[in-house]
N, C-alpha and C. Protein backbone atom coordinates (compact mmCIF):
# COMPACT_ATOMS: atom_id res chain seq x y z
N UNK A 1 -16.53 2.86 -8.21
CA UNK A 1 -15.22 2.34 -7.88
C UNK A 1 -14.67 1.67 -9.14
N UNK A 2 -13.52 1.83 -9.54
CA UNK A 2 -12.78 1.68 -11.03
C UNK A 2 -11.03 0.92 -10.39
N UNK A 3 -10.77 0.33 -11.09
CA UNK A 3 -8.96 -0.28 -10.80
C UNK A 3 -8.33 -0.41 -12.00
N UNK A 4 -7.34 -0.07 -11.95
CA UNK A 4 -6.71 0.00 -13.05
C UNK A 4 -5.28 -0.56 -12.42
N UNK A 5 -4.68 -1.61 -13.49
CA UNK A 5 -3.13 -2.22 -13.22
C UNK A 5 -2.11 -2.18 -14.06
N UNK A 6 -1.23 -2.00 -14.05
CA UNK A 6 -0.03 -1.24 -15.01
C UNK A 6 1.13 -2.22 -14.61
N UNK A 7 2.00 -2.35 -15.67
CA UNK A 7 3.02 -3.47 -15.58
C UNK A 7 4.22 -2.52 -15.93
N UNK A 8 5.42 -3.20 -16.25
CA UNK A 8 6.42 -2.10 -16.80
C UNK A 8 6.28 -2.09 -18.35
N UNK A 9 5.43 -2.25 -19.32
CA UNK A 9 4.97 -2.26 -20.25
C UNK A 9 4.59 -0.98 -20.36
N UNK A 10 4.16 -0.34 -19.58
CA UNK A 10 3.36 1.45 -19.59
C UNK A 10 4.01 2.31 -20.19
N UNK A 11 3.47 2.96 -20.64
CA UNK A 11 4.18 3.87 -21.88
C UNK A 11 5.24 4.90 -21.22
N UNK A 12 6.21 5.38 -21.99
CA UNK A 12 7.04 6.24 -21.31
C UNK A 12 6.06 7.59 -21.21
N UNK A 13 6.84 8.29 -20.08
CA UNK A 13 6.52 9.65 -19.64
C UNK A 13 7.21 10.55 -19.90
N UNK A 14 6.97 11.46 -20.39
CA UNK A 14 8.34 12.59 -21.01
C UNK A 14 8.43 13.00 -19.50
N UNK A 15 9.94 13.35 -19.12
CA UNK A 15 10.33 13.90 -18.08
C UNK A 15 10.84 12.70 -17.09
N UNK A 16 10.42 11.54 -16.97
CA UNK A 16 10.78 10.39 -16.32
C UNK A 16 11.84 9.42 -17.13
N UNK A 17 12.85 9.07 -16.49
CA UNK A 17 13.94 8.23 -17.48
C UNK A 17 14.14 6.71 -16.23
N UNK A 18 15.00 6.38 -17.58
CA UNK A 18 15.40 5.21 -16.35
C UNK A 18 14.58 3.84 -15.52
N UNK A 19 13.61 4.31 -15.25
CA UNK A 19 12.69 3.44 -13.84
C UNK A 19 11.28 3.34 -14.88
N UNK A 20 10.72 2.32 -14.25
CA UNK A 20 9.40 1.75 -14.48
C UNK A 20 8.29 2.52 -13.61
N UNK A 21 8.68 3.14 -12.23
CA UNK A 21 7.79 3.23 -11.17
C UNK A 21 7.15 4.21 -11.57
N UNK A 22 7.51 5.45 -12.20
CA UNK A 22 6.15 6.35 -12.56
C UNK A 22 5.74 6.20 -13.54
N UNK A 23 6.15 5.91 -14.83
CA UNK A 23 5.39 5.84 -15.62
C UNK A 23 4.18 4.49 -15.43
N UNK A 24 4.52 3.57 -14.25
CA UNK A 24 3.32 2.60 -14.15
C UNK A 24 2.36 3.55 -13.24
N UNK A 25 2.96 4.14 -12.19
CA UNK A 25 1.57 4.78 -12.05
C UNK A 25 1.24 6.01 -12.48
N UNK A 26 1.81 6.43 -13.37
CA UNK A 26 1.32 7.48 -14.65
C UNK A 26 0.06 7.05 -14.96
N UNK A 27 0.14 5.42 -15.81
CA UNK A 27 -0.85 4.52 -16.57
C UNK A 27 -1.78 4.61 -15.54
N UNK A 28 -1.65 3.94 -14.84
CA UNK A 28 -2.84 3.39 -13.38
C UNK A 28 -3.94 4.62 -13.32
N UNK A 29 -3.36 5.51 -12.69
CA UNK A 29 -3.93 6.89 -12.32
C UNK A 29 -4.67 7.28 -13.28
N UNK A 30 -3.75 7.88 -14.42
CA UNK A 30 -4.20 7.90 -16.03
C UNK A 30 -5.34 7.31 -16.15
N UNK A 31 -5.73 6.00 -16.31
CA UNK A 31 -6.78 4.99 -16.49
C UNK A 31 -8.18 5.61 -15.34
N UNK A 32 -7.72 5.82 -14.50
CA UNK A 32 -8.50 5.74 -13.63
C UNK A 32 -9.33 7.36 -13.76
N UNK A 33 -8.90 8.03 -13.60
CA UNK A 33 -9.46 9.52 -13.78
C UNK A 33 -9.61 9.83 -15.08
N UNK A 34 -9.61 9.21 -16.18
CA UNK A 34 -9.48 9.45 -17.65
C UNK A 34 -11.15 8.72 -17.41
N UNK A 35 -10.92 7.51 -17.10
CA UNK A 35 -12.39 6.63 -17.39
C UNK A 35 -13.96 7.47 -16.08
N UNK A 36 -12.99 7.80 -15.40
CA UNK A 36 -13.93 8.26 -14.07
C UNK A 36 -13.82 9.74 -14.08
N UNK A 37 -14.35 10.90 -14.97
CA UNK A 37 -13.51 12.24 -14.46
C UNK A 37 -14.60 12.92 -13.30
N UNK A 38 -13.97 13.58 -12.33
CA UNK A 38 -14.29 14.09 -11.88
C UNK A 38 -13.96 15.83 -11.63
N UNK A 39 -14.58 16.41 -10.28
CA UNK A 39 -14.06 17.60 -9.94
C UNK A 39 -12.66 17.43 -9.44
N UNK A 40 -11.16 17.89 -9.75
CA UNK A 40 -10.00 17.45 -8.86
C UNK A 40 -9.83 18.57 -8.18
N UNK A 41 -10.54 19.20 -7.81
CA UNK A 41 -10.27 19.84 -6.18
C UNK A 41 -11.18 19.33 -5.12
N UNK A 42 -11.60 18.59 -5.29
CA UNK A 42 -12.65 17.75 -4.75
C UNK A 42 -12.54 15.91 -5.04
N UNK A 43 -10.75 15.93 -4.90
CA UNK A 43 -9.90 14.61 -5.29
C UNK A 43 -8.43 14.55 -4.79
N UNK A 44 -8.20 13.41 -3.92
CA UNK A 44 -6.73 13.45 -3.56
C UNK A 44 -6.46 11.81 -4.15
N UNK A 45 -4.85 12.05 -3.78
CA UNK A 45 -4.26 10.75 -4.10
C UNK A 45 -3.35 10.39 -2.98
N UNK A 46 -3.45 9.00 -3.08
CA UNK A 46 -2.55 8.22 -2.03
C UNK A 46 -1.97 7.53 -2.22
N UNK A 47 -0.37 7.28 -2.55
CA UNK A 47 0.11 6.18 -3.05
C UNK A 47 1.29 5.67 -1.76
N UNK A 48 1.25 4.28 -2.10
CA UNK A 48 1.87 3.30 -1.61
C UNK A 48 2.98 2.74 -1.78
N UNK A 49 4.12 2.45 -1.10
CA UNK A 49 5.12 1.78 -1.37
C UNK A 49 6.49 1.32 -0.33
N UNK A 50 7.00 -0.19 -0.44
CA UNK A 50 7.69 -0.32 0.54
C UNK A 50 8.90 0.46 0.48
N UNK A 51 9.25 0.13 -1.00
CA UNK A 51 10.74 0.30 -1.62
C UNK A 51 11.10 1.65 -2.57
N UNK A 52 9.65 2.31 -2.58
CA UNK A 52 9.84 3.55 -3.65
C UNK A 52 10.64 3.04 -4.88
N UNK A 53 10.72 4.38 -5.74
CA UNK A 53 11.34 4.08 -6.89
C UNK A 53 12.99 3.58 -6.43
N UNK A 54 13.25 2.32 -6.26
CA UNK A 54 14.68 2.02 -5.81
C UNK A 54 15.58 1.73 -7.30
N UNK A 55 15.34 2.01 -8.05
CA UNK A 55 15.86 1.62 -9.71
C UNK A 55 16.51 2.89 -9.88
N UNK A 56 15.48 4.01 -9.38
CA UNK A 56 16.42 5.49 -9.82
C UNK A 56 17.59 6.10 -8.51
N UNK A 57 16.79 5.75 -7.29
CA UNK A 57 18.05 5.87 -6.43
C UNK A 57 18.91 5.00 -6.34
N UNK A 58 19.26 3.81 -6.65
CA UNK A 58 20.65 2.89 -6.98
C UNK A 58 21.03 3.50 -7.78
N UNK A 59 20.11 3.31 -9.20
CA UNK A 59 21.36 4.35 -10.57
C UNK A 59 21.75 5.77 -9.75
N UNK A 60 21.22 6.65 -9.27
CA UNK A 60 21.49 7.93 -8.57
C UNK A 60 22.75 7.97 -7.40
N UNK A 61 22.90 6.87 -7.17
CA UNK A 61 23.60 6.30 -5.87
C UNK A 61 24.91 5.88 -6.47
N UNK A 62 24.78 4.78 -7.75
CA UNK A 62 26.26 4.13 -7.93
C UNK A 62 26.42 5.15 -8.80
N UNK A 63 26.15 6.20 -9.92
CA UNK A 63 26.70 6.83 -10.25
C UNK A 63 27.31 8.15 -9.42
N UNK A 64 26.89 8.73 -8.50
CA UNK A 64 27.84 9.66 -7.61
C UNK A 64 29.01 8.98 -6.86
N UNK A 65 28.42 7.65 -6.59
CA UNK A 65 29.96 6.85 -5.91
C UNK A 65 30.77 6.86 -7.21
N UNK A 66 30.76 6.26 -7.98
CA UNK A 66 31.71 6.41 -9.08
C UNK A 66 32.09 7.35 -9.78
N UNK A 67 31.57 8.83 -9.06
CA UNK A 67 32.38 9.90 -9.23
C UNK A 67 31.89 10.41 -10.82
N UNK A 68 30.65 9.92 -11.12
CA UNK A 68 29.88 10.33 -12.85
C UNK A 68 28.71 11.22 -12.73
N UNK A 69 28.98 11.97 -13.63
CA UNK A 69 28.04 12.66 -13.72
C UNK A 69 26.38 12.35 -14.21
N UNK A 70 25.58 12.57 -13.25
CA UNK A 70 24.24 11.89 -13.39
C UNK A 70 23.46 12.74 -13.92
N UNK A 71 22.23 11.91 -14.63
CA UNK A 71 21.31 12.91 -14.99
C UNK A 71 20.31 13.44 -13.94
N UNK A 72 19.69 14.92 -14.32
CA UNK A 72 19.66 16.07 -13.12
C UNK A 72 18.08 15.42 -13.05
N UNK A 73 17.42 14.86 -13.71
CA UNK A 73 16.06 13.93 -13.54
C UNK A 73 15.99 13.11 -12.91
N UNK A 74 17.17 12.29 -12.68
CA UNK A 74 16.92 11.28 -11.89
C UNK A 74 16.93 11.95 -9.85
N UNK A 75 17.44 13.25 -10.23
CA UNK A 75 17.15 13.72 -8.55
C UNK A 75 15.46 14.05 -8.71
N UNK A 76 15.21 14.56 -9.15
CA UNK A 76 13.52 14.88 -9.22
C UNK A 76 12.43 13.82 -9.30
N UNK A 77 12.79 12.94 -10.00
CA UNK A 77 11.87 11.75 -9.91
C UNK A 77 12.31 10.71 -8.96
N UNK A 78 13.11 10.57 -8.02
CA UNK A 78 13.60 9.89 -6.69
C UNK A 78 12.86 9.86 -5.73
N UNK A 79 11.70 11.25 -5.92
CA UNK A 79 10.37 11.57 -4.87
C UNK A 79 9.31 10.94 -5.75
N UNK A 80 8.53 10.01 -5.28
CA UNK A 80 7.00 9.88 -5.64
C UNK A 80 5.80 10.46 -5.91
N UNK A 81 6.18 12.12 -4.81
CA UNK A 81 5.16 13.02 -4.99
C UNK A 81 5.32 13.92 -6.43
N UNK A 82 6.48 13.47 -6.99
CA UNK A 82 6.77 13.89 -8.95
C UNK A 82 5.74 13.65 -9.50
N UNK A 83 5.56 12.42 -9.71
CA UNK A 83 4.65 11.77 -10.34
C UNK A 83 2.95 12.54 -10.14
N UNK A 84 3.00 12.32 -8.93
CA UNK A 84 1.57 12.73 -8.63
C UNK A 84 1.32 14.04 -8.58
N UNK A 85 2.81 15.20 -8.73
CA UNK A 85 2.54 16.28 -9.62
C UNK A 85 1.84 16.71 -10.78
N UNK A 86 2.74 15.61 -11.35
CA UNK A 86 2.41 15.72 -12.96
C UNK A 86 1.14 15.52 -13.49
N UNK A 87 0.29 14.30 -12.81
CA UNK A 87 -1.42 13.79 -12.31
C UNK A 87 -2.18 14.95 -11.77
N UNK A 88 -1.69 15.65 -10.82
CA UNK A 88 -2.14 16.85 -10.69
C UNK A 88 -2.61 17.76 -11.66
N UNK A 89 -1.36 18.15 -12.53
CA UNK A 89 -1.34 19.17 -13.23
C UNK A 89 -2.31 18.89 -14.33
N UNK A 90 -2.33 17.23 -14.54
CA UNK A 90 -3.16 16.86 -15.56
C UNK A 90 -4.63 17.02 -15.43
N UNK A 91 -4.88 16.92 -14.06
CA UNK A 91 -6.23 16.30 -14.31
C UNK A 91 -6.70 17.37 -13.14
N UNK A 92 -6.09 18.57 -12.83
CA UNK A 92 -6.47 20.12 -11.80
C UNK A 92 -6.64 19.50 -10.69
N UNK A 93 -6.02 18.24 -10.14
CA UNK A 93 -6.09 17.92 -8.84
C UNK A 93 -5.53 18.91 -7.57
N UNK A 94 -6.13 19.49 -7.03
CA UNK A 94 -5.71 20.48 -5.62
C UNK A 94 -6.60 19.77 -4.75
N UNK A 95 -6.43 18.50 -4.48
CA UNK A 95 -6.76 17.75 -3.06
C UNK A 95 -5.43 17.05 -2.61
N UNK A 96 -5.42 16.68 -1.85
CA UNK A 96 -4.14 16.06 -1.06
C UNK A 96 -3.48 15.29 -1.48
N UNK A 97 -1.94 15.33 -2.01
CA UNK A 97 -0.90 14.12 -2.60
C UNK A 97 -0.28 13.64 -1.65
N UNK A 98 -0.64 12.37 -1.37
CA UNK A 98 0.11 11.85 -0.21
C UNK A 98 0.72 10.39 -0.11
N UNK A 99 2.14 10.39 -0.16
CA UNK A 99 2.94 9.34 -0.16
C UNK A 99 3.05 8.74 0.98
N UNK A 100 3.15 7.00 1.07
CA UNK A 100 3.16 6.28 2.45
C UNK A 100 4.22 5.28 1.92
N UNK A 101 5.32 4.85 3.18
CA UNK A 101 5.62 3.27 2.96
C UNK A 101 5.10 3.11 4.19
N UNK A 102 5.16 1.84 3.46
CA UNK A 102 4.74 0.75 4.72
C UNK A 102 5.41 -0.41 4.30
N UNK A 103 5.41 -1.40 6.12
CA UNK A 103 5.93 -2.52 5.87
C UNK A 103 4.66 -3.57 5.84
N UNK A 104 3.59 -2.72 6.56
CA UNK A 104 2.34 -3.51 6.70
C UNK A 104 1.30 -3.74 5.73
N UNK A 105 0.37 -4.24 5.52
CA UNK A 105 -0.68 -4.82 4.81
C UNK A 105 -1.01 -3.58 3.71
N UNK A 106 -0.17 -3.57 2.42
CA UNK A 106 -0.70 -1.87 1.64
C UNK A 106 -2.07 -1.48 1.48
N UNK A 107 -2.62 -2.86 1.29
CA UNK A 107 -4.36 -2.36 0.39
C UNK A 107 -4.70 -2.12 2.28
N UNK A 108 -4.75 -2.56 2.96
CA UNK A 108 -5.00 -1.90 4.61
C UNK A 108 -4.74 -0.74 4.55
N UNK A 109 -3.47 -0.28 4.69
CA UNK A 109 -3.15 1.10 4.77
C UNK A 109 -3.99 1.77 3.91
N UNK A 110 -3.83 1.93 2.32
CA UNK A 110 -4.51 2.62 1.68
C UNK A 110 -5.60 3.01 1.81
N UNK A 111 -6.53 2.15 2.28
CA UNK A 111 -7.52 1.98 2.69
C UNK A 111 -8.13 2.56 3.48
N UNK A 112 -7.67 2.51 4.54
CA UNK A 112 -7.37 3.13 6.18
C UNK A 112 -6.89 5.17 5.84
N UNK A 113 -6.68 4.98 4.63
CA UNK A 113 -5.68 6.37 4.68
C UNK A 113 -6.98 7.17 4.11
N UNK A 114 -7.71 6.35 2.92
CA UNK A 114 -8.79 6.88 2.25
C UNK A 114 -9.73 7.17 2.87
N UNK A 115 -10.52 6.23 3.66
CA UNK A 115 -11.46 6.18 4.39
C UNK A 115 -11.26 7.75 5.44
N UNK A 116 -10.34 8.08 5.52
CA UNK A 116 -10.06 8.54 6.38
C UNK A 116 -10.20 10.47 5.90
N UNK A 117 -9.79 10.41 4.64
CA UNK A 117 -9.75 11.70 4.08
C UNK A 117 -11.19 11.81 3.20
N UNK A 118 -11.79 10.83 3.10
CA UNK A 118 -13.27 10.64 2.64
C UNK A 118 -14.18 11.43 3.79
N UNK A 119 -13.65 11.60 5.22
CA UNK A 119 -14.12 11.90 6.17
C UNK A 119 -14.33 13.47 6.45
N UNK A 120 -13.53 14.28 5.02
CA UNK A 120 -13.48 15.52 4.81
C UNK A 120 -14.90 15.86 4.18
N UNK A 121 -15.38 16.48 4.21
CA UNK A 121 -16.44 17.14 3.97
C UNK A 121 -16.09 17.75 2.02
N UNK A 122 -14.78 18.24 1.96
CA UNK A 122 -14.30 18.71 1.01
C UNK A 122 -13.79 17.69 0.06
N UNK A 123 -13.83 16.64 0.21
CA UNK A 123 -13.27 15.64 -0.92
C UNK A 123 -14.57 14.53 -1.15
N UNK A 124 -14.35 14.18 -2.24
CA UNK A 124 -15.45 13.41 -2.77
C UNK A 124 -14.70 11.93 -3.56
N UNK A 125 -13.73 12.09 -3.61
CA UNK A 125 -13.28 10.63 -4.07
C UNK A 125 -11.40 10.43 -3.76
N UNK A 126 -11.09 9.89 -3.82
CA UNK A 126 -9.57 9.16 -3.27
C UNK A 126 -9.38 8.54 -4.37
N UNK A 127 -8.02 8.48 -4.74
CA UNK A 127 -7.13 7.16 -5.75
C UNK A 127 -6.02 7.20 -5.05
N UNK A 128 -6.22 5.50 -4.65
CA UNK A 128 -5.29 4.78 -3.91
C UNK A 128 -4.51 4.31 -4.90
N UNK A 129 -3.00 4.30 -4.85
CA UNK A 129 -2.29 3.42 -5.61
C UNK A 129 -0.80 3.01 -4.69
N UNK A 130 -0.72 1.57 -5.94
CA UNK A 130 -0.13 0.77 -4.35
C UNK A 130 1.46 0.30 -5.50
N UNK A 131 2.72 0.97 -5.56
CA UNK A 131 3.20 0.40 -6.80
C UNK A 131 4.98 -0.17 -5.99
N UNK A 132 5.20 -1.15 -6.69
CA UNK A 132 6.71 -1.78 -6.22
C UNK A 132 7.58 -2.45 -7.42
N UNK A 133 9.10 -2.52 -7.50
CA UNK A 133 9.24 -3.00 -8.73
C UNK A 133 10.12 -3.97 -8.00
N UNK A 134 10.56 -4.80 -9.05
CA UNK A 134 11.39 -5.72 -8.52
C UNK A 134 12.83 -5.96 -7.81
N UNK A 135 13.24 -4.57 -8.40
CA UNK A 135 14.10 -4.07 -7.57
C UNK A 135 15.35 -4.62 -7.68
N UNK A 136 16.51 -4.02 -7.44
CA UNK A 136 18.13 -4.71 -7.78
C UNK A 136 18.18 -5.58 -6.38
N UNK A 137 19.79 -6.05 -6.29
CA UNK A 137 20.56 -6.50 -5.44
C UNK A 137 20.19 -5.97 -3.95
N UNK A 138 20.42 -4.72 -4.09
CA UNK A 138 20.44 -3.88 -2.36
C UNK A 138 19.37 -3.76 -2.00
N UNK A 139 17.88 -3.86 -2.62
CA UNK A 139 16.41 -3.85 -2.17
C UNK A 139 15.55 -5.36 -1.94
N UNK A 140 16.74 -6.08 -2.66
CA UNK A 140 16.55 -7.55 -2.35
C UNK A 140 16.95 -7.98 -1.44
N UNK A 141 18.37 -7.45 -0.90
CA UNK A 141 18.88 -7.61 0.67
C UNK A 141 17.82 -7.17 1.87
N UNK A 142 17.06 -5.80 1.25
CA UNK A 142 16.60 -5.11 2.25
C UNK A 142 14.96 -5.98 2.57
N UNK A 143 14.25 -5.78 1.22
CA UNK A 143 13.31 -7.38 1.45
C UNK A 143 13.65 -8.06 2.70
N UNK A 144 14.67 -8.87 2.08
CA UNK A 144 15.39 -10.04 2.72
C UNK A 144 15.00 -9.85 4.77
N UNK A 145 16.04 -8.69 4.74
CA UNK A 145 15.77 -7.75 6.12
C UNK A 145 14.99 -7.61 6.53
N UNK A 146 14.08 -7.22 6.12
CA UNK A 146 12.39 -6.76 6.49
C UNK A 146 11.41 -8.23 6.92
N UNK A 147 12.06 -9.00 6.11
CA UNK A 147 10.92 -10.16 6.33
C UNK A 147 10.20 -10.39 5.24
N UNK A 148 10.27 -9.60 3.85
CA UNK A 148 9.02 -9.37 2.71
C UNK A 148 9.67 -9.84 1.60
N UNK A 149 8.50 -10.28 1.08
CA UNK A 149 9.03 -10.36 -0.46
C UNK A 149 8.70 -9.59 -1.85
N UNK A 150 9.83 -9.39 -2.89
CA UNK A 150 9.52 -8.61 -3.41
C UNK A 150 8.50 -9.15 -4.52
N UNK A 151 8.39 -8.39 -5.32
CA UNK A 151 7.52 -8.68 -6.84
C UNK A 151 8.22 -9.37 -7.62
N UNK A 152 7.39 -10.34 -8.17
CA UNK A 152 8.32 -11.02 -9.31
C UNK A 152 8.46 -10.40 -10.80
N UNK A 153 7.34 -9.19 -10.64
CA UNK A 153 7.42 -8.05 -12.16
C UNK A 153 7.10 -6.67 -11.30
N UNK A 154 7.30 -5.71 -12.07
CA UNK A 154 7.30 -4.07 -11.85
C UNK A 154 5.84 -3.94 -12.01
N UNK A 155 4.90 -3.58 -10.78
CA UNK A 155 3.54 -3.41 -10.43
C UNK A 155 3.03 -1.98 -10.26
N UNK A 156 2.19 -1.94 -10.35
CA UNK A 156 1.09 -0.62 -9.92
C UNK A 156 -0.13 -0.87 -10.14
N UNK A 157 -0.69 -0.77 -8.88
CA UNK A 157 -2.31 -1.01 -9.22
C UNK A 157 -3.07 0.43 -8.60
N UNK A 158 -3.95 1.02 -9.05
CA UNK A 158 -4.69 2.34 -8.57
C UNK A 158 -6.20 1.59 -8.51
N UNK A 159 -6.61 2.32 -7.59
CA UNK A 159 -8.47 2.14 -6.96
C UNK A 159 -9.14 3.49 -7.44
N UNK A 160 -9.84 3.97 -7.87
CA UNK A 160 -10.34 4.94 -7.50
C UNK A 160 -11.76 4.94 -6.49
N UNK A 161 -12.25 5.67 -5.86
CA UNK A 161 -13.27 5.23 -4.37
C UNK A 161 -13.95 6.51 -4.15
N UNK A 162 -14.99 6.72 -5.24
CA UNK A 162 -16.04 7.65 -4.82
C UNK A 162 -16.72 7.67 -3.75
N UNK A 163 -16.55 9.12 -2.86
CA UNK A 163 -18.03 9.09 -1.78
C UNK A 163 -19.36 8.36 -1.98
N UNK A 164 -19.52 7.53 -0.73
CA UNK A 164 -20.43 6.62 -1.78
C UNK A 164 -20.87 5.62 -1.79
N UNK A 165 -19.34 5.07 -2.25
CA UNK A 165 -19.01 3.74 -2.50
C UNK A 165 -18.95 2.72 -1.81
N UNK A 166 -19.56 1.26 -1.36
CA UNK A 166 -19.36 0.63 -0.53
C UNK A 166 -17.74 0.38 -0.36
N UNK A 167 -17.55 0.88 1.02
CA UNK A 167 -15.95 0.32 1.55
C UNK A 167 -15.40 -0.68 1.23
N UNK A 168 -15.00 -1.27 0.28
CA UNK A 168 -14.11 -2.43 0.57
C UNK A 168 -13.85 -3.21 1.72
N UNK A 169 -13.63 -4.11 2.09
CA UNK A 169 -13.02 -4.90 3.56
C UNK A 169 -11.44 -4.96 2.13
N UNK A 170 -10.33 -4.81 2.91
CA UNK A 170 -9.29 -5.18 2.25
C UNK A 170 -9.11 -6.86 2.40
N UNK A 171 -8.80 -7.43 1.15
CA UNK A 171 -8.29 -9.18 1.32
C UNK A 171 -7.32 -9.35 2.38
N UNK A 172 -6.91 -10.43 2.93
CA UNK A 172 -5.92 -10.66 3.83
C UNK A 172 -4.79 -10.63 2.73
N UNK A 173 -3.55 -9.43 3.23
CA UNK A 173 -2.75 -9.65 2.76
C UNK A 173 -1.65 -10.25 2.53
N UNK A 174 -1.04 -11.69 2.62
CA UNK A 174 -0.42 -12.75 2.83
C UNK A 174 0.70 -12.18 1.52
N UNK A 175 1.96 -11.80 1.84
CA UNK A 175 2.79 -11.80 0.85
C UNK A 175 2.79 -13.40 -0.29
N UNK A 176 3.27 -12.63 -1.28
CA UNK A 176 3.12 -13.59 -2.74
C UNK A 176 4.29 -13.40 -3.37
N UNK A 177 4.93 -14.52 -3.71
CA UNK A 177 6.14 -14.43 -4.88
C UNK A 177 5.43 -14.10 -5.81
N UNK A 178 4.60 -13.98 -6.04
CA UNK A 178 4.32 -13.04 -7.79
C UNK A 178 3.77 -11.48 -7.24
N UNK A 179 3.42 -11.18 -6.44
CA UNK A 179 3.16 -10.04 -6.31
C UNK A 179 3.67 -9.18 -4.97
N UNK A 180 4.57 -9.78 -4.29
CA UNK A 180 5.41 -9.55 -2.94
C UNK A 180 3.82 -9.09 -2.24
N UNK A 181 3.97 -7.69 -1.62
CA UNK A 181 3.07 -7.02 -0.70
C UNK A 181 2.10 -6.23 -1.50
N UNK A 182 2.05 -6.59 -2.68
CA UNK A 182 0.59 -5.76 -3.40
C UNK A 182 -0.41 -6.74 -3.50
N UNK A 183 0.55 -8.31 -2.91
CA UNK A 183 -0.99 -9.12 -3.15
C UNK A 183 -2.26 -9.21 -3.15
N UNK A 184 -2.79 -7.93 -1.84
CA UNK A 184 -4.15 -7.88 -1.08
C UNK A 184 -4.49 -6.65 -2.28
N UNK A 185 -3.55 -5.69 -2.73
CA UNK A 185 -4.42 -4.69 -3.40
C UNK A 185 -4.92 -5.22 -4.82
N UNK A 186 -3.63 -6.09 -5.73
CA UNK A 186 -4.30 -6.83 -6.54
C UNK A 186 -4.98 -7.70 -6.40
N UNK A 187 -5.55 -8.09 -5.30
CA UNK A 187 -7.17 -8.70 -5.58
C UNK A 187 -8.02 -7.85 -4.88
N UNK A 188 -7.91 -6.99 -4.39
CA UNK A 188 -8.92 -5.93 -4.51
C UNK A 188 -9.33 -5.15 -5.63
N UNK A 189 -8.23 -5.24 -6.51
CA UNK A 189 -8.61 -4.57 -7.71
C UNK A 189 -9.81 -5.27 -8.96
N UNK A 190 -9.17 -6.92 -8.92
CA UNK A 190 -9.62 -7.88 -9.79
C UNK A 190 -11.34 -8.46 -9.21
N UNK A 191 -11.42 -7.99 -7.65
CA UNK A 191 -12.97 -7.86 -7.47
C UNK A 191 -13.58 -6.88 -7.37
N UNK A 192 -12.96 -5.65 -8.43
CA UNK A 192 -13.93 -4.34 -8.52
C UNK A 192 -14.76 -4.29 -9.99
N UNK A 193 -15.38 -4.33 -10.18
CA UNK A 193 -16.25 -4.74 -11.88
C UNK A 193 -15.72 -3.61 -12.35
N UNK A 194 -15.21 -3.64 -13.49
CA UNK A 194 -15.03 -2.49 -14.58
C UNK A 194 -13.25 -2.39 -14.24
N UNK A 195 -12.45 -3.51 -13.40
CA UNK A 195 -10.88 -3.42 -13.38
C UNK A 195 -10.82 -3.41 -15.04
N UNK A 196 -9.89 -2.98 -15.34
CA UNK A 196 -8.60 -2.69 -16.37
C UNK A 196 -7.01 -3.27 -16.37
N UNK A 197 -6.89 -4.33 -17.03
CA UNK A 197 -5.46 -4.50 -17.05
C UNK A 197 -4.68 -3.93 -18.47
């Protein structure tokens, strides 16, 4: 079991503009299957998020209201499962890419999602990743709405969770002004020996 955490510091991604959200879990993932390689057809991914990339659909959003012509990337990277294309392609992953929001406990879910596809006979390890950014005006309303709080910086944290591996219990996840709803996965990460920041 390996964690890796990515800030908006993460290096750009050719093909991604604009947003922090994939190229942090570009890094995360990156880190994680770079340091851990395995078979990737015999590897899925699961990532997490309340708000998705909301940086590229606002820019995607106020520029068609204002009648401008947008760039044709920002429709392609608006999906999460982009990203975990591109991770794919990198690292011959043909196990399951699978995107979740939730409003509930992420490192739970993730967790719950892994455990669960661990239960395949055909997969041998899971990377959970759990990523949120801080988000404009209209995702701060929606926060607001929801009951949650957001991040006080642009996050991504990835697990990776070999067959194997003792399960985790996920931390109680108690939202955090520094880390809104990734609180429980970043300290799941920071009690896995061999995390990476």
């Amino acid at each position: 079991m390996i964690a890796a955490i990515a800030d908006a510091s993460a290096p750009i991604v050719s093909g991604f503009v604009e947003s922090t959200f994939n190229p942090m879990v570009y890094d995360a993932v990156h880190r994680c299957l770079t340091e851990r390689p395995g078979d990737g057809a015999r590897t899925a991914i699961v990532l997490a998020s309340m708000m998705g990339d909301a940086a590229t659909l606002d820019l995607g959003s106020r520029l068609l209201s204002a009648g401008q012509t947008h760039n044709p990337l920002l429709f392609m990277q608006s999906t999460a499962n982009a990203i975990l294309g591109r991770l794919s392609l990198e690292f011959a992953v043909t196990g399951p890419l699978i995107c979740l929001s939730t409003m509930d406990d992420v490192a739970a879910e993730l967790l719950a999602t892994a455990e669960l596809l661990l239960e395949d006979e055909e997969l041998d390890r899971v990377v959970i990743v759990g990523v949120e950014l801080t988000g404009t005006d209209r995702t701060t309303a929606a926060y607001r709405e929801l009951g949650a709080v957001p991040p006080a910086a642009d996050l991504a944290v990835a697990i990776l969770l070999d067959r194997g591996d003792p399960f985790p219990d996920p931390p109680a996840d108690t939202p955090s002004a520094e880390h809104g709803n990734l609180r429980g996965l970043v300290e799941l990460a920071a009690r896995i020996q061999g995390t990476t920041q």
